[in-house]
PDB file of N, CA and C in Angstrom:
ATOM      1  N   UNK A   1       4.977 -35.052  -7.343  1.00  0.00           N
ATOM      2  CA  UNK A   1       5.361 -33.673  -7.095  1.00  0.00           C
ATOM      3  C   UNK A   1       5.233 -33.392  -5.600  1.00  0.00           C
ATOM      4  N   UNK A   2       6.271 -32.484  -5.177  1.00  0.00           N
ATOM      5  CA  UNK A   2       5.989 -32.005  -3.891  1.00  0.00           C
ATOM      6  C   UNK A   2       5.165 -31.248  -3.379  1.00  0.00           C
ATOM      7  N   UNK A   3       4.852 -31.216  -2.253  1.00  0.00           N
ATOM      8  CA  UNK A   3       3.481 -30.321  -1.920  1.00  0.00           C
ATOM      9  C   UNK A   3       3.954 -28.859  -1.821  1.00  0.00           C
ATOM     10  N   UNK A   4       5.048 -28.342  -1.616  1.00  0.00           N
ATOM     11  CA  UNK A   4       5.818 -27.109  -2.030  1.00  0.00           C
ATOM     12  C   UNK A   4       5.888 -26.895  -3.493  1.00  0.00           C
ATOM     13  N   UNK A   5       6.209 -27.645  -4.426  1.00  0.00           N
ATOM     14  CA  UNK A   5       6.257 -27.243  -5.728  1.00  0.00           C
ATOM     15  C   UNK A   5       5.095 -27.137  -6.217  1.00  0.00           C
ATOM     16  N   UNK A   6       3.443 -27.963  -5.768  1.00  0.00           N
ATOM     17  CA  UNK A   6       2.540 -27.690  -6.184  1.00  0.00           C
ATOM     18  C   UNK A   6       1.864 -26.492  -5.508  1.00  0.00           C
ATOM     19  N   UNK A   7       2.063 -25.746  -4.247  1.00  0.00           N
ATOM     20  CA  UNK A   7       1.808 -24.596  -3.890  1.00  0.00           C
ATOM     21  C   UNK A   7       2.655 -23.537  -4.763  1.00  0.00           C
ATOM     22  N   UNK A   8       3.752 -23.630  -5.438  1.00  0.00           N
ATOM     23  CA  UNK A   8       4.208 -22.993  -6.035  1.00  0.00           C
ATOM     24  C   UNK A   8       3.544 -22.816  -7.495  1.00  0.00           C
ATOM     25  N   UNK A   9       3.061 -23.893  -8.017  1.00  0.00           N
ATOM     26  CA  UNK A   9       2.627 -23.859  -9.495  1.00  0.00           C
ATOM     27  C   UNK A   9       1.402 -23.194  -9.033  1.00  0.00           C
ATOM     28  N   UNK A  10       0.207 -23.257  -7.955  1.00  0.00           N
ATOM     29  CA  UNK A  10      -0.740 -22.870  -8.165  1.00  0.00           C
ATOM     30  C   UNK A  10      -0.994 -21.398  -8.003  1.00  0.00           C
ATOM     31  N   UNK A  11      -0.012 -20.850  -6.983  1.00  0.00           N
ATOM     32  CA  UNK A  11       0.626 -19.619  -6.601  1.00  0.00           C
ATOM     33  C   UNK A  11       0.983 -18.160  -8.462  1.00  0.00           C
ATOM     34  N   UNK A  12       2.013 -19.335  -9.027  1.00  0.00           N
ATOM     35  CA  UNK A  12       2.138 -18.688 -10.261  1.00  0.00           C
ATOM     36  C   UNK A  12       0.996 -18.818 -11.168  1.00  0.00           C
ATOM     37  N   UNK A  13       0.208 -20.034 -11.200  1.00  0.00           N
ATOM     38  CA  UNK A  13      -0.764 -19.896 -12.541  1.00  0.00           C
ATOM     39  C   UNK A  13      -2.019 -18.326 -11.844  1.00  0.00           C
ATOM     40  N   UNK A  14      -2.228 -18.475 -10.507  1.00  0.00           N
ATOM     41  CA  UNK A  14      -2.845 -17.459 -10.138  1.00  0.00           C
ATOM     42  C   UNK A  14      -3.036 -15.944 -10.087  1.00  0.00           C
ATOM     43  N   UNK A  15      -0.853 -16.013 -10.505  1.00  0.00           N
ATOM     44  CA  UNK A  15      -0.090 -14.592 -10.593  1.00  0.00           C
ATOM     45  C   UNK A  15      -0.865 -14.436 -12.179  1.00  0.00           C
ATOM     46  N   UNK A  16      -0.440 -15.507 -12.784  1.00  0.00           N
ATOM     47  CA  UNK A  16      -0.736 -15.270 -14.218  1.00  0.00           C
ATOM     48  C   UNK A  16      -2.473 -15.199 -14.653  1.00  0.00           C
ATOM     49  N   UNK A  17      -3.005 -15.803 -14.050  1.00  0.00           N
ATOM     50  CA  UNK A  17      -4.741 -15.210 -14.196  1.00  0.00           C
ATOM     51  C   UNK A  17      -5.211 -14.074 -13.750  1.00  0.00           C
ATOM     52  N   UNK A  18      -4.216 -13.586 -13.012  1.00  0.00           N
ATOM     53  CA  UNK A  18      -4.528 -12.070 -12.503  1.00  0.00           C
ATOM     54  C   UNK A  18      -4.045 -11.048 -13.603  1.00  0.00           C
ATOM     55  N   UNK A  19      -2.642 -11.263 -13.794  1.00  0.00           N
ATOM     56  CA  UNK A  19      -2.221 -10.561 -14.551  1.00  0.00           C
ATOM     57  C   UNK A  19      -3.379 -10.512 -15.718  1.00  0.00           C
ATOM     58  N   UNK A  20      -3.115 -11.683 -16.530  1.00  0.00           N
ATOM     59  CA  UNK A  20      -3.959 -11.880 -17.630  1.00  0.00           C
ATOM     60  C   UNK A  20      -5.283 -11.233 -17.525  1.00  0.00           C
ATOM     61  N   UNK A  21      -5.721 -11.158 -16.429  1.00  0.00           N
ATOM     62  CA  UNK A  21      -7.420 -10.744 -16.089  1.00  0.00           C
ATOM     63  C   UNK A  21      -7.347  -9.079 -16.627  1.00  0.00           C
ATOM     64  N   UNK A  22      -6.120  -8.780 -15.429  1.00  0.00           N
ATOM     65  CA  UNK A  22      -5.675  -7.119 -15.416  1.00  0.00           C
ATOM     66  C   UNK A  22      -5.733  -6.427 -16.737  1.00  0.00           C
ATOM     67  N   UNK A  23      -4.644  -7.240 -17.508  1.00  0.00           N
ATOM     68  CA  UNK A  23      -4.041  -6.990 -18.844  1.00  0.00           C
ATOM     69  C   UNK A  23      -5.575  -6.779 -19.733  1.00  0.00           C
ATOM     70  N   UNK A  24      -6.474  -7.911 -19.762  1.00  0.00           N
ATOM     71  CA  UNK A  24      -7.300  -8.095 -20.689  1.00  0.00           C
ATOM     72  C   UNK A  24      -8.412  -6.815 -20.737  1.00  0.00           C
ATOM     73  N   UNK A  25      -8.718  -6.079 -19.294  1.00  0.00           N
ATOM     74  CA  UNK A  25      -9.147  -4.748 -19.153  1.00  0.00           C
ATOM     75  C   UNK A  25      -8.730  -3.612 -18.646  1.00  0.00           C
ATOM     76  N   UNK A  26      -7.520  -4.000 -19.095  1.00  0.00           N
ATOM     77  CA  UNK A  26      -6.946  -2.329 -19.082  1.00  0.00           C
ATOM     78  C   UNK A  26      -7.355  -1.239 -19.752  1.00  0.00           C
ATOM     79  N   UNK A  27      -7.707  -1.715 -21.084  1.00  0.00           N
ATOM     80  CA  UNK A  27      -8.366  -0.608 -22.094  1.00  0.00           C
ATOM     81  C   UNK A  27      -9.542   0.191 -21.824  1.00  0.00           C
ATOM     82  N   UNK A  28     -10.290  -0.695 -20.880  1.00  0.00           N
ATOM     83  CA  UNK A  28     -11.904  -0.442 -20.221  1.00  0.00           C
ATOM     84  C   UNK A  28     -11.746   0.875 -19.374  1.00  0.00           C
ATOM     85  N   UNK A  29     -12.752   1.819 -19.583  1.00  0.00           N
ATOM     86  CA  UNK A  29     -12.388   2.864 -18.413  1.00  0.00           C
ATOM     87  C   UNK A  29     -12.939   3.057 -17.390  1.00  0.00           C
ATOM     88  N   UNK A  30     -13.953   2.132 -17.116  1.00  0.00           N
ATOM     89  CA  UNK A  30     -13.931   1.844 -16.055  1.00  0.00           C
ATOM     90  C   UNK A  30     -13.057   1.029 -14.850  1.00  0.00           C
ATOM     91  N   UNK A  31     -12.255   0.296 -15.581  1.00  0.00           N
ATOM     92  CA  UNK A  31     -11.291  -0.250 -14.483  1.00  0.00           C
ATOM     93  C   UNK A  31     -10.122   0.058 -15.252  1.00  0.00           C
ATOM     94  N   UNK A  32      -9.391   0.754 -15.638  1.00  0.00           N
ATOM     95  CA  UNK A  32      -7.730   0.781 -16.183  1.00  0.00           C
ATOM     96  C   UNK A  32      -7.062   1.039 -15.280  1.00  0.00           C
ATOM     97  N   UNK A  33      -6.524   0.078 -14.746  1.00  0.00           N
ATOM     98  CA  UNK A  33      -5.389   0.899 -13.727  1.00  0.00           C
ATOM     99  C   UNK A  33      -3.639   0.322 -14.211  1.00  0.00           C
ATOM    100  N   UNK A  34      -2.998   1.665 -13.871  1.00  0.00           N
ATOM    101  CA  UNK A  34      -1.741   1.886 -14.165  1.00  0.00           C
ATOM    102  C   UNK A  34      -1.083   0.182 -14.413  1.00  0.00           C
ATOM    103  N   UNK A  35      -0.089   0.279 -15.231  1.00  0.00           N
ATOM    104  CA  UNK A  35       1.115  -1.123 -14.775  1.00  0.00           C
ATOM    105  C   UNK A  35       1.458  -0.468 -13.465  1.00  0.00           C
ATOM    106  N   UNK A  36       1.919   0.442 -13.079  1.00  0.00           N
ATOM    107  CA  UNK A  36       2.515   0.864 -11.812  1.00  0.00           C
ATOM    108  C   UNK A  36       1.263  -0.145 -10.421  1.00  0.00           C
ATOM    109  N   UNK A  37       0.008  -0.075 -10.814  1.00  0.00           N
ATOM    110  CA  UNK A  37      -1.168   0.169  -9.797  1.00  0.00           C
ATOM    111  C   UNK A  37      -1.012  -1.654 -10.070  1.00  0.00           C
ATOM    112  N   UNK A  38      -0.746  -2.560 -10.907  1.00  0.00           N
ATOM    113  CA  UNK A  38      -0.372  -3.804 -11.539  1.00  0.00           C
ATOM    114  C   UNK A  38       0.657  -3.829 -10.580  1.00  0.00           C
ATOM    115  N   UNK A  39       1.670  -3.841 -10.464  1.00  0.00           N
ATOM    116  CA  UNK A  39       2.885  -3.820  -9.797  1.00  0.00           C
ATOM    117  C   UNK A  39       2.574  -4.076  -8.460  1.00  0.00           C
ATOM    118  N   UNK A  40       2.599  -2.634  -7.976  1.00  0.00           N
ATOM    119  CA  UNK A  40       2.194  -2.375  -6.550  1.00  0.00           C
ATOM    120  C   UNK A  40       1.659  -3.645  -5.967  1.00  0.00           C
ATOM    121  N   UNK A  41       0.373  -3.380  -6.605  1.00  0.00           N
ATOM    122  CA  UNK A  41      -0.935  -4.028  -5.844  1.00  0.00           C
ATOM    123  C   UNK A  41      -1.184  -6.033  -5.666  1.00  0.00           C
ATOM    124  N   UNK A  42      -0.254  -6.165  -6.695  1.00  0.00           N
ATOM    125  CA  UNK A  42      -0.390  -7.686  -7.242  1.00  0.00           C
ATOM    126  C   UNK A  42      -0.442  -8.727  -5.897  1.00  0.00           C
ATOM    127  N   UNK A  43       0.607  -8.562  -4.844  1.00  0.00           N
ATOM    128  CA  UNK A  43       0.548  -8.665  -3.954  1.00  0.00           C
ATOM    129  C   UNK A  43      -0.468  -8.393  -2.646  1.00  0.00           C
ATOM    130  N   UNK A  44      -0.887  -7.358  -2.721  1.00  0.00           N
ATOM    131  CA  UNK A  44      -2.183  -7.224  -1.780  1.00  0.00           C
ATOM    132  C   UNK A  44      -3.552  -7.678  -2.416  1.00  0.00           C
ATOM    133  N   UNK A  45      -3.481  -7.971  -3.640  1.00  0.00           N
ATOM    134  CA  UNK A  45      -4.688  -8.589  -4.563  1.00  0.00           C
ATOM    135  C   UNK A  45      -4.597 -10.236  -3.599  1.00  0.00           C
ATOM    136  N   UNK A  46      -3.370 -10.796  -4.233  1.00  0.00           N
ATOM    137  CA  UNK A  46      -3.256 -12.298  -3.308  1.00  0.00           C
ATOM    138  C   UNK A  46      -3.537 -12.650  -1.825  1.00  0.00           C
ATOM    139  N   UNK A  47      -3.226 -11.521  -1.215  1.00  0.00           N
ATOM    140  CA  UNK A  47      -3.078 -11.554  -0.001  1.00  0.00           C
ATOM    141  C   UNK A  47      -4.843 -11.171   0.868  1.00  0.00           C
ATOM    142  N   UNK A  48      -5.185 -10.166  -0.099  1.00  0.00           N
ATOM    143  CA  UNK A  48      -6.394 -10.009   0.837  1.00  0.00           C
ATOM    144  C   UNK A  48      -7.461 -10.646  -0.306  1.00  0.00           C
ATOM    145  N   UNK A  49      -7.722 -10.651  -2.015  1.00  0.00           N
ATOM    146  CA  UNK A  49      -8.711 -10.500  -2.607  1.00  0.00           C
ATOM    147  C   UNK A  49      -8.532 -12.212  -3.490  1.00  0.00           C
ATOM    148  N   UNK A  50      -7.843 -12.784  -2.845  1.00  0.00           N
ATOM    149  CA  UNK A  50      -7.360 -13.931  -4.190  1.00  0.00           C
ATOM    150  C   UNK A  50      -8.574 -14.564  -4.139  1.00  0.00           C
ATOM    151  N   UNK A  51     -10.251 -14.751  -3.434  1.00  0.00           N
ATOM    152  CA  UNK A  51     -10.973 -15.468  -4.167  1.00  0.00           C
ATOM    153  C   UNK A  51     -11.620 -14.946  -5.196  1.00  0.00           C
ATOM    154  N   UNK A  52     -11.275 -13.600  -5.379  1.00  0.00           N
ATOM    155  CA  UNK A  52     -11.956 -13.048  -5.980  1.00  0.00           C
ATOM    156  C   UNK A  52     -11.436 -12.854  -7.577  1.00  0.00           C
ATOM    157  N   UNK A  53     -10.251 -13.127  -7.758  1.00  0.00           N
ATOM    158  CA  UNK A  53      -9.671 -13.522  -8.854  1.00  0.00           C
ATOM    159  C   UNK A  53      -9.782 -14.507 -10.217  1.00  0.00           C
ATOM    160  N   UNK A  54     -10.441 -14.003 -10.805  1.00  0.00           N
ATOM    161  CA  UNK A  54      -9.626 -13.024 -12.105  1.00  0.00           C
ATOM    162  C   UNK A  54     -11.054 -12.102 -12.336  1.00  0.00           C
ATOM    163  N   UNK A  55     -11.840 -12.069 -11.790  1.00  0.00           N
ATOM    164  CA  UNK A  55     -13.588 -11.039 -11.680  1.00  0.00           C
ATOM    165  C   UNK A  55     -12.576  -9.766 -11.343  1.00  0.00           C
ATOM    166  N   UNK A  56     -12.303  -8.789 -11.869  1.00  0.00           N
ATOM    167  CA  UNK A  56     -11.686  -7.377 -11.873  1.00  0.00           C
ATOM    168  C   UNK A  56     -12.836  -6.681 -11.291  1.00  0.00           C
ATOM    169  N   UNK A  57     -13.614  -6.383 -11.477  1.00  0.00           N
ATOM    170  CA  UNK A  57     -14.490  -5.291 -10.706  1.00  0.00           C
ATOM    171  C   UNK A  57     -14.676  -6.000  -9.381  1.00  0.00           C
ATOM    172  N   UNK A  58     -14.835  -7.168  -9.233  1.00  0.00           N
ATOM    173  CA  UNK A  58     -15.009  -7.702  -7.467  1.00  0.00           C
ATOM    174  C   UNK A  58     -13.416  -7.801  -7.115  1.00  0.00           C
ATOM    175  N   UNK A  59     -12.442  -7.607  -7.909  1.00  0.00           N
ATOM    176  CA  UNK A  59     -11.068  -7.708  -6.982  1.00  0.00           C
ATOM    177  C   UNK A  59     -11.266  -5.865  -6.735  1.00  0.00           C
ATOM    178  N   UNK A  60     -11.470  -5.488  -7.497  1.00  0.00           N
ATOM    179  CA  UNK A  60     -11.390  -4.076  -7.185  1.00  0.00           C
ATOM    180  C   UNK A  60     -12.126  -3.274  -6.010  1.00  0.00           C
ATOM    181  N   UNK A  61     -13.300  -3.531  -6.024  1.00  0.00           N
ATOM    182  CA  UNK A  61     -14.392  -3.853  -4.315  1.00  0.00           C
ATOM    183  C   UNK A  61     -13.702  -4.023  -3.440  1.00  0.00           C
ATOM    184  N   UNK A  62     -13.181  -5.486  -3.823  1.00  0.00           N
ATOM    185  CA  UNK A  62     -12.610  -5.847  -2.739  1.00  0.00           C
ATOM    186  C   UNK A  62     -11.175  -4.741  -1.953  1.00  0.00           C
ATOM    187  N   UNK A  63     -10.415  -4.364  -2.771  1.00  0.00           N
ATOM    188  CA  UNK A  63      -9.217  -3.744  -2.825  1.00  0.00           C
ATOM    189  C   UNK A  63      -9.503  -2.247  -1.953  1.00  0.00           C
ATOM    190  N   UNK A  64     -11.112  -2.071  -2.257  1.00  0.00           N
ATOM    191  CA  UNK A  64     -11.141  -0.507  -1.531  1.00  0.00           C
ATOM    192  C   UNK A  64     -11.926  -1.091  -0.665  1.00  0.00           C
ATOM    193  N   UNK A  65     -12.231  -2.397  -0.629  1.00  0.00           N
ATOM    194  CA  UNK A  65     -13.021  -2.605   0.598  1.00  0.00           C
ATOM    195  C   UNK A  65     -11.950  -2.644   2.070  1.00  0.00           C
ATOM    196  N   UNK A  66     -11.009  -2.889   1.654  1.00  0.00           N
ATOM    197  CA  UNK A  66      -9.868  -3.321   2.379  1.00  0.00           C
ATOM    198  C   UNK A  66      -8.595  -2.483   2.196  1.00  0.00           C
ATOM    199  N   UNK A  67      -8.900  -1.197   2.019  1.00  0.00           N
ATOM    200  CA  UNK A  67      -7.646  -0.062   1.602  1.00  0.00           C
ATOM    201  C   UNK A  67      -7.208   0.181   3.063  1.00  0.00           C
ATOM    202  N   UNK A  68      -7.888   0.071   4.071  1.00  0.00           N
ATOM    203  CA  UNK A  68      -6.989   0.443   5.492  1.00  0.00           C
ATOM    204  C   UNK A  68      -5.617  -1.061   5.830  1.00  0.00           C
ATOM    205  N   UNK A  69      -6.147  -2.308   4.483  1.00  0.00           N
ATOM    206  CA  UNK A  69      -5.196  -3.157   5.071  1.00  0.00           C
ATOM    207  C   UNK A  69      -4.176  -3.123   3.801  1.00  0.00           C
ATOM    208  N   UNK A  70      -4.252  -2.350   2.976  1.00  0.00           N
ATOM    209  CA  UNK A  70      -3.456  -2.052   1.374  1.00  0.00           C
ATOM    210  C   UNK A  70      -1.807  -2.247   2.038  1.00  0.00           C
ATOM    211  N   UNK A  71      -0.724  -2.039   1.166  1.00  0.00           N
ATOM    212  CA  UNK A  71       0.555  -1.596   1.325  1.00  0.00           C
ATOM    213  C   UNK A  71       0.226  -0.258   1.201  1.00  0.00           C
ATOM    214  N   UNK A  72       1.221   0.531   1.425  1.00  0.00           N
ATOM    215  CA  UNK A  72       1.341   1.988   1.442  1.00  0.00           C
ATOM    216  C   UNK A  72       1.643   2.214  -0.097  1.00  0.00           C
ATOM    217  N   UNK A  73       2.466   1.576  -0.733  1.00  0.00           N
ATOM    218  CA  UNK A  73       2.660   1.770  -1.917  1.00  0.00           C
ATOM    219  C   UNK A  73       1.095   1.601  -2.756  1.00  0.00           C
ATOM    220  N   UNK A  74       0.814   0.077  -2.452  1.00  0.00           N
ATOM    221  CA  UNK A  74      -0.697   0.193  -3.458  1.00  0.00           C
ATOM    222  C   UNK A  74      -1.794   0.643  -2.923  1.00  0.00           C
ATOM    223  N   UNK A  75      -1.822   1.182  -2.118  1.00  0.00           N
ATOM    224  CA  UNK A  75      -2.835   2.774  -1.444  1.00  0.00           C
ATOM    225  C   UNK A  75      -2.609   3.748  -2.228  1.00  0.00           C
ATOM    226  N   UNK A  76      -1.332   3.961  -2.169  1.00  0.00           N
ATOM    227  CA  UNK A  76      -1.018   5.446  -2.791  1.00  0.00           C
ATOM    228  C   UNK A  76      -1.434   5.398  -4.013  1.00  0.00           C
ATOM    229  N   UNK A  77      -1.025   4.079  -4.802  1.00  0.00           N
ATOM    230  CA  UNK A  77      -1.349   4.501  -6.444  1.00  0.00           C
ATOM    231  C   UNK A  77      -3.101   3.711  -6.889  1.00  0.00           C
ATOM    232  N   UNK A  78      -3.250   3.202  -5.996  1.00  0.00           N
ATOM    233  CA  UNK A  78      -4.523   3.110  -6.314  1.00  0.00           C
ATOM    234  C   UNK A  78      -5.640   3.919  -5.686  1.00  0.00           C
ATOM    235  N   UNK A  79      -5.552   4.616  -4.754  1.00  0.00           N
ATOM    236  CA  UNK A  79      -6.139   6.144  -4.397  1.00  0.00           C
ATOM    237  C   UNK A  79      -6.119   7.027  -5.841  1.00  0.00           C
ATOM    238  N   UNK A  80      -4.516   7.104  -6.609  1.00  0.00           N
ATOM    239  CA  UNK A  80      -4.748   7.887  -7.931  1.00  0.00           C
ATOM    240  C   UNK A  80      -5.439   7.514  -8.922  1.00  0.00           C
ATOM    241  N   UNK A  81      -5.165   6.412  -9.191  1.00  0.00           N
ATOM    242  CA  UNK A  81      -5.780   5.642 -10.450  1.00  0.00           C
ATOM    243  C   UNK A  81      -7.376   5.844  -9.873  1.00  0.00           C
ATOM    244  N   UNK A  82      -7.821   5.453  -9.360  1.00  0.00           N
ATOM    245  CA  UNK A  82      -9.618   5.609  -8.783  1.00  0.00           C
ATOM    246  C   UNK A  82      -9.971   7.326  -9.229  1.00  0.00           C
ATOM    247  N   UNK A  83      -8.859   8.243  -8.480  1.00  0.00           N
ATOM    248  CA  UNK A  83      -9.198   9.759  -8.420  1.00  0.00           C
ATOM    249  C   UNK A  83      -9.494   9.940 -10.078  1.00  0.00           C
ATOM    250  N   UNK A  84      -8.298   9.609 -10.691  1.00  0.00           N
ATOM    251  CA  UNK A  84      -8.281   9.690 -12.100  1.00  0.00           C
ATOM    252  C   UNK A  84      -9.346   9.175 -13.049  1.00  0.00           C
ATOM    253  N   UNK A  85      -9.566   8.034 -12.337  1.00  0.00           N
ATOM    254  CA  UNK A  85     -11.050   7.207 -13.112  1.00  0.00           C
ATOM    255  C   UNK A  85     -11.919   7.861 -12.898  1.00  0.00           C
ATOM    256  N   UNK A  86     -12.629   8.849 -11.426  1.00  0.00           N
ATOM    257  CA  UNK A  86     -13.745   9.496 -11.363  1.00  0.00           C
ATOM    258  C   UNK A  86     -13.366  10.775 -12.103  1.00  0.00           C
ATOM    259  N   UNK A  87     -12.587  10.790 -12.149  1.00  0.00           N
ATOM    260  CA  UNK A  87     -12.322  12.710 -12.848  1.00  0.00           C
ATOM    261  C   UNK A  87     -12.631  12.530 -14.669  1.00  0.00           C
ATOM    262  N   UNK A  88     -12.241  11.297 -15.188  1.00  0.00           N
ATOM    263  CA  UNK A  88     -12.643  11.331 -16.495  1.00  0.00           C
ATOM    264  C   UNK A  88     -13.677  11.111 -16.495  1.00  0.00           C
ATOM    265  N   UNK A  89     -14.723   9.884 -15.378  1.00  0.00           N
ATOM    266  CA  UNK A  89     -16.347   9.555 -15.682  1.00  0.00           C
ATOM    267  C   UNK A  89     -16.867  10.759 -15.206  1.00  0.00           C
ATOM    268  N   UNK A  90     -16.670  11.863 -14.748  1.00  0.00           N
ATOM    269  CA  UNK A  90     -17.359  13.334 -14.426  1.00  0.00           C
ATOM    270  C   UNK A  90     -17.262  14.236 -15.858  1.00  0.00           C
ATOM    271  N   UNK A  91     -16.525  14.044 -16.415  1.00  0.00           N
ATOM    272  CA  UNK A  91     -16.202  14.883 -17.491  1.00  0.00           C
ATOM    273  C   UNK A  91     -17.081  14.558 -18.929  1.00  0.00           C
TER     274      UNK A  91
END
């Protein structure tokens, strides 16, 4: 195999342990965040948090540890999803 196609397989099985990680606590309310906040963010997860992958509460640390280096898009919706998470754990 090529060393491009194996950066590629390890690239996707990583997309897919994230996802899978995401997916598996979404229900949790402490970490549910949107498919939208899934979307967005999947990319700045790889880019700034990938050792921290598939541990959801340390990608999530990580994610506000590093919100001044976010996309604008997964700032925006993960600023809501967080607002939204503290507004139900207050209630």
């Amino acid at each position: 195999m090529t060393t491009t196609f194996k950066r590629w397989v390890r690239k996707a099985t990583a997309a897919l342990a994230f996802v899978a990680a995401f997916s598996a606590v979404s229900s949790t309310a402490s970490f549910a965040f949107s498919a939208e906040a899934q979307q967005m963010c999947s990319g700045d997860a790889f880019r700034l948090c990938s050792s921290e992958i598939p541990n959801i509460p340390k990608i999530t640390a990580c994610m506000i540890k590093h919100r001044a280096d976010l996309s604008n898009g997964c700032r925006v919706v993960l600023d809501r999803d967080l607002a939204a998470q503290r507004k139900v754990a207050a209630q």
